[in-house]
PDB file of N, CA and C in Angstrom:
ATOM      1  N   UNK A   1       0.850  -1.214   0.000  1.00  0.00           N
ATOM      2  CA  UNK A   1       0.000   0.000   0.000  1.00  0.00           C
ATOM      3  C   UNK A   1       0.881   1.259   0.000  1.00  0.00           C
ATOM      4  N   UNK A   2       2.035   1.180   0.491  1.00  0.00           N
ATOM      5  CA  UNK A   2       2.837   2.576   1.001  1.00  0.00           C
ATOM      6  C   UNK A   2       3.447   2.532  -0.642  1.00  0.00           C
ATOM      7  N   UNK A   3       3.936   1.521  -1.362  1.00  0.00           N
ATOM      8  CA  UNK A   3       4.372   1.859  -2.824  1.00  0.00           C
ATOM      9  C   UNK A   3       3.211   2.628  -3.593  1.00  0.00           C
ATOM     10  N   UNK A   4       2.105   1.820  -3.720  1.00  0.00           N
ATOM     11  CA  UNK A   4       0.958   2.194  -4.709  1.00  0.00           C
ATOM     12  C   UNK A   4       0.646   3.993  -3.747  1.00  0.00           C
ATOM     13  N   UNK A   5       1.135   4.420  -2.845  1.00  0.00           N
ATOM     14  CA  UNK A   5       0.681   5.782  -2.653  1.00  0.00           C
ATOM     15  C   UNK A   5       1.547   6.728  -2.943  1.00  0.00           C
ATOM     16  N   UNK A   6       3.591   6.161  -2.862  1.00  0.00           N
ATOM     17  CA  UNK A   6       4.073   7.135  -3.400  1.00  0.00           C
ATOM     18  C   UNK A   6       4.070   6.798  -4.906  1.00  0.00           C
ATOM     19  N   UNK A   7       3.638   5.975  -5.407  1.00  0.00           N
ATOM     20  CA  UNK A   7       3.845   6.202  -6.899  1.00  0.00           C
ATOM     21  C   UNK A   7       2.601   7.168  -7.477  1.00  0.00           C
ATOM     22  N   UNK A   8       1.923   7.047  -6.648  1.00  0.00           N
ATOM     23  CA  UNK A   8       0.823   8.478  -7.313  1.00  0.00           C
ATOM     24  C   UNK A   8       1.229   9.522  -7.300  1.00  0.00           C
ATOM     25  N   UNK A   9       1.784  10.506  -6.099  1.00  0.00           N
ATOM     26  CA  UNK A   9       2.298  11.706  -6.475  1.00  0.00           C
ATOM     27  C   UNK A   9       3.461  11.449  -7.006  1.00  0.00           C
ATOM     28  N   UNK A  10       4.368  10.572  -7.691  1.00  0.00           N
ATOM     29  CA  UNK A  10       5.392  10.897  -8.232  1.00  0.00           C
ATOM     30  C   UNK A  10       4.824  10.977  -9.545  1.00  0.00           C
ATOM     31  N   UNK A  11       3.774  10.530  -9.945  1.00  0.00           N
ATOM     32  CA  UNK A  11       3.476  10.887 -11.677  1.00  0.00           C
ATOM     33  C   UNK A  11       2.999  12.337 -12.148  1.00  0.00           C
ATOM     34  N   UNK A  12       2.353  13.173 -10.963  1.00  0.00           N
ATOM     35  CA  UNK A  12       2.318  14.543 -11.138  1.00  0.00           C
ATOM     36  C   UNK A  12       3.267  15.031 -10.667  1.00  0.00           C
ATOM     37  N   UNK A  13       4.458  14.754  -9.922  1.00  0.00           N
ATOM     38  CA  UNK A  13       4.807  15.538  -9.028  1.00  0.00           C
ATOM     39  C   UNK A  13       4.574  17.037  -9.449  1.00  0.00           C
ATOM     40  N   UNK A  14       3.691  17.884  -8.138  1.00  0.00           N
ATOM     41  CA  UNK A  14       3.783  19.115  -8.035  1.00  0.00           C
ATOM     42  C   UNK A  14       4.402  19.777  -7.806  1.00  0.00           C
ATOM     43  N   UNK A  15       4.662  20.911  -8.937  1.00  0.00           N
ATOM     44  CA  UNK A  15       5.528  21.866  -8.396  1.00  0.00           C
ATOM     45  C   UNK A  15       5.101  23.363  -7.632  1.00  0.00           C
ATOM     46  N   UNK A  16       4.049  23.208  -7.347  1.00  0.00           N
ATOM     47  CA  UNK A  16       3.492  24.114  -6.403  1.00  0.00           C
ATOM     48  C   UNK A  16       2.284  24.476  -6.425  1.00  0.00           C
ATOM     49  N   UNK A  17       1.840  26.009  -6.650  1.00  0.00           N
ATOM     50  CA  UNK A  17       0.690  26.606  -6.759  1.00  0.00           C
ATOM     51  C   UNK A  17       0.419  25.930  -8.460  1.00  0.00           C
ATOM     52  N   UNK A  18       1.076  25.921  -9.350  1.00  0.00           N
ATOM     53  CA  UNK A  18       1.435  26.153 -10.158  1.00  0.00           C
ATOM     54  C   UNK A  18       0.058  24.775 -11.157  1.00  0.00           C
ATOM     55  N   UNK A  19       0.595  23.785 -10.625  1.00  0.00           N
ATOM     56  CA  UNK A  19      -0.312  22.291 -11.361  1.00  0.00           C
ATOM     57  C   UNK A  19      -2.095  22.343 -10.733  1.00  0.00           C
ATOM     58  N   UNK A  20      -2.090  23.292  -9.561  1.00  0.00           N
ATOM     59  CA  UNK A  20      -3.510  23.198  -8.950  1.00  0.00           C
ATOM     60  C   UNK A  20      -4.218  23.539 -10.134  1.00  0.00           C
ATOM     61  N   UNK A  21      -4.129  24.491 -10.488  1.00  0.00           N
ATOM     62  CA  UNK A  21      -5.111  25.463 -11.211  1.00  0.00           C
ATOM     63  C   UNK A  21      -5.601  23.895 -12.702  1.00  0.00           C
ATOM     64  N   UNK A  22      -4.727  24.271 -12.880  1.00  0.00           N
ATOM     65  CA  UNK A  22      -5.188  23.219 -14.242  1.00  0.00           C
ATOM     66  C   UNK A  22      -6.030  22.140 -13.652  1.00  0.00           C
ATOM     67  N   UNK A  23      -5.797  21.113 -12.771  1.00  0.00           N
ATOM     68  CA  UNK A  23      -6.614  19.932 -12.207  1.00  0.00           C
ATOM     69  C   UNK A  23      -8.130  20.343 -12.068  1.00  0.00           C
ATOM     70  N   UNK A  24      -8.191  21.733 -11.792  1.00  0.00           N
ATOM     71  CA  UNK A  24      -9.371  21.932 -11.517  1.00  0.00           C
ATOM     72  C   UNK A  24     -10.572  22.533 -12.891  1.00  0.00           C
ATOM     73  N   UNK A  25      -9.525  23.068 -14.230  1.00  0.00           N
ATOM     74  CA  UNK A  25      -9.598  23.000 -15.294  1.00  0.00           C
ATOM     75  C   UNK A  25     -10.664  21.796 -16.269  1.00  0.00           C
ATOM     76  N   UNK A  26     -11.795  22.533 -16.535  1.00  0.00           N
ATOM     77  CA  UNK A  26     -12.722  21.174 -17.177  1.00  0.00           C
ATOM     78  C   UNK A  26     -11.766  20.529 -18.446  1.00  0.00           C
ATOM     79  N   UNK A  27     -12.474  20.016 -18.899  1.00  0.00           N
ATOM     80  CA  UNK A  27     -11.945  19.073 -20.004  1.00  0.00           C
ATOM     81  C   UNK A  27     -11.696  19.788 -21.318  1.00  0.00           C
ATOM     82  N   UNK A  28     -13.132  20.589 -21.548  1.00  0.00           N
ATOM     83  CA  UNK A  28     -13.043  21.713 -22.638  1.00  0.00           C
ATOM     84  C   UNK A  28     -11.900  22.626 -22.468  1.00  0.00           C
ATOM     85  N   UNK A  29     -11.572  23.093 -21.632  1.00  0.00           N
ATOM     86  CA  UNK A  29     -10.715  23.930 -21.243  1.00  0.00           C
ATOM     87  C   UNK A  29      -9.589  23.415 -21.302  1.00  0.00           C
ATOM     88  N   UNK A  30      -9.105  22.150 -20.898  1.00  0.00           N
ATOM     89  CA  UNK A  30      -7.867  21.674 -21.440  1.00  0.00           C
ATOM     90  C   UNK A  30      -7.592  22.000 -22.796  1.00  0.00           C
ATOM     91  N   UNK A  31      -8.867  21.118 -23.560  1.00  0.00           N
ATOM     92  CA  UNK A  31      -8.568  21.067 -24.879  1.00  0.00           C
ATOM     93  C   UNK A  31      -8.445  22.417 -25.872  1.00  0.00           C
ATOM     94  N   UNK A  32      -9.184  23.254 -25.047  1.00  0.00           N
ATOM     95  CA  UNK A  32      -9.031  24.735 -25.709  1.00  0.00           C
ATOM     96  C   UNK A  32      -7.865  25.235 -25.426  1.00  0.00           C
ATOM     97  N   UNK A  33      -6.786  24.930 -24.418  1.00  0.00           N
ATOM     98  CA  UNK A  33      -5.850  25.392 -24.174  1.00  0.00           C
ATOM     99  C   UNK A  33      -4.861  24.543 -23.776  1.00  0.00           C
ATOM    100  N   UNK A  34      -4.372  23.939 -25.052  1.00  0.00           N
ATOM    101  CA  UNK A  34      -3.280  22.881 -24.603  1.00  0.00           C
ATOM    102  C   UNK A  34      -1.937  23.627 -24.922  1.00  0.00           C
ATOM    103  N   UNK A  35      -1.558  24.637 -25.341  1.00  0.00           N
ATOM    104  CA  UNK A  35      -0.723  25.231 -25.554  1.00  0.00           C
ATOM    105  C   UNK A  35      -0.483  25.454 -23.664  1.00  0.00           C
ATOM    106  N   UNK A  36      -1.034  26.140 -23.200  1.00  0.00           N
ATOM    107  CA  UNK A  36      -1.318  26.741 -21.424  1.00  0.00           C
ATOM    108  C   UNK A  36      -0.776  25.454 -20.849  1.00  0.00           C
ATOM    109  N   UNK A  37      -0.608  23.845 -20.998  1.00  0.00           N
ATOM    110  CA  UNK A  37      -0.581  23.135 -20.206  1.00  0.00           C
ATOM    111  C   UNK A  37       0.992  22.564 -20.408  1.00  0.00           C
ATOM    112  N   UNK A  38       1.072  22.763 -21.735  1.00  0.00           N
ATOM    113  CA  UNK A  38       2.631  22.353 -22.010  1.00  0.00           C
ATOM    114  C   UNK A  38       3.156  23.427 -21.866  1.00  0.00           C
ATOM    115  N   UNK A  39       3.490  24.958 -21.890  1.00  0.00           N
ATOM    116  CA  UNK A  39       4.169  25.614 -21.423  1.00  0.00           C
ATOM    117  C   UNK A  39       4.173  25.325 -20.129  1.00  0.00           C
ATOM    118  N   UNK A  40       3.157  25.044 -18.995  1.00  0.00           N
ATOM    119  CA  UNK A  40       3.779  24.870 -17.800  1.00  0.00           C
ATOM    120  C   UNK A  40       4.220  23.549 -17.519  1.00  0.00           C
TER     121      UNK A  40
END
């Protein structure tokens, strides 16, 4: 159980304020702005 929990945040690892915003980002909004997600 303690593997399967750090391997979850290591696939986003966050780098701060920075990854919140997008997660909370609908789907449309990804897709309208995928340029916004690969610059960060």
């Amino acid at each position: 159980m303690v593997q399967v929990l750090h391997e979850r945040p290591a696939l986003y690892q966050p780098t701060g304020p920075d990854p919140s915003p997008p997660i909370q980002m609908t789907t449309d909004e990804l897709q309208a702005e995928p340029a916004r997600l690969s610059t960060r």
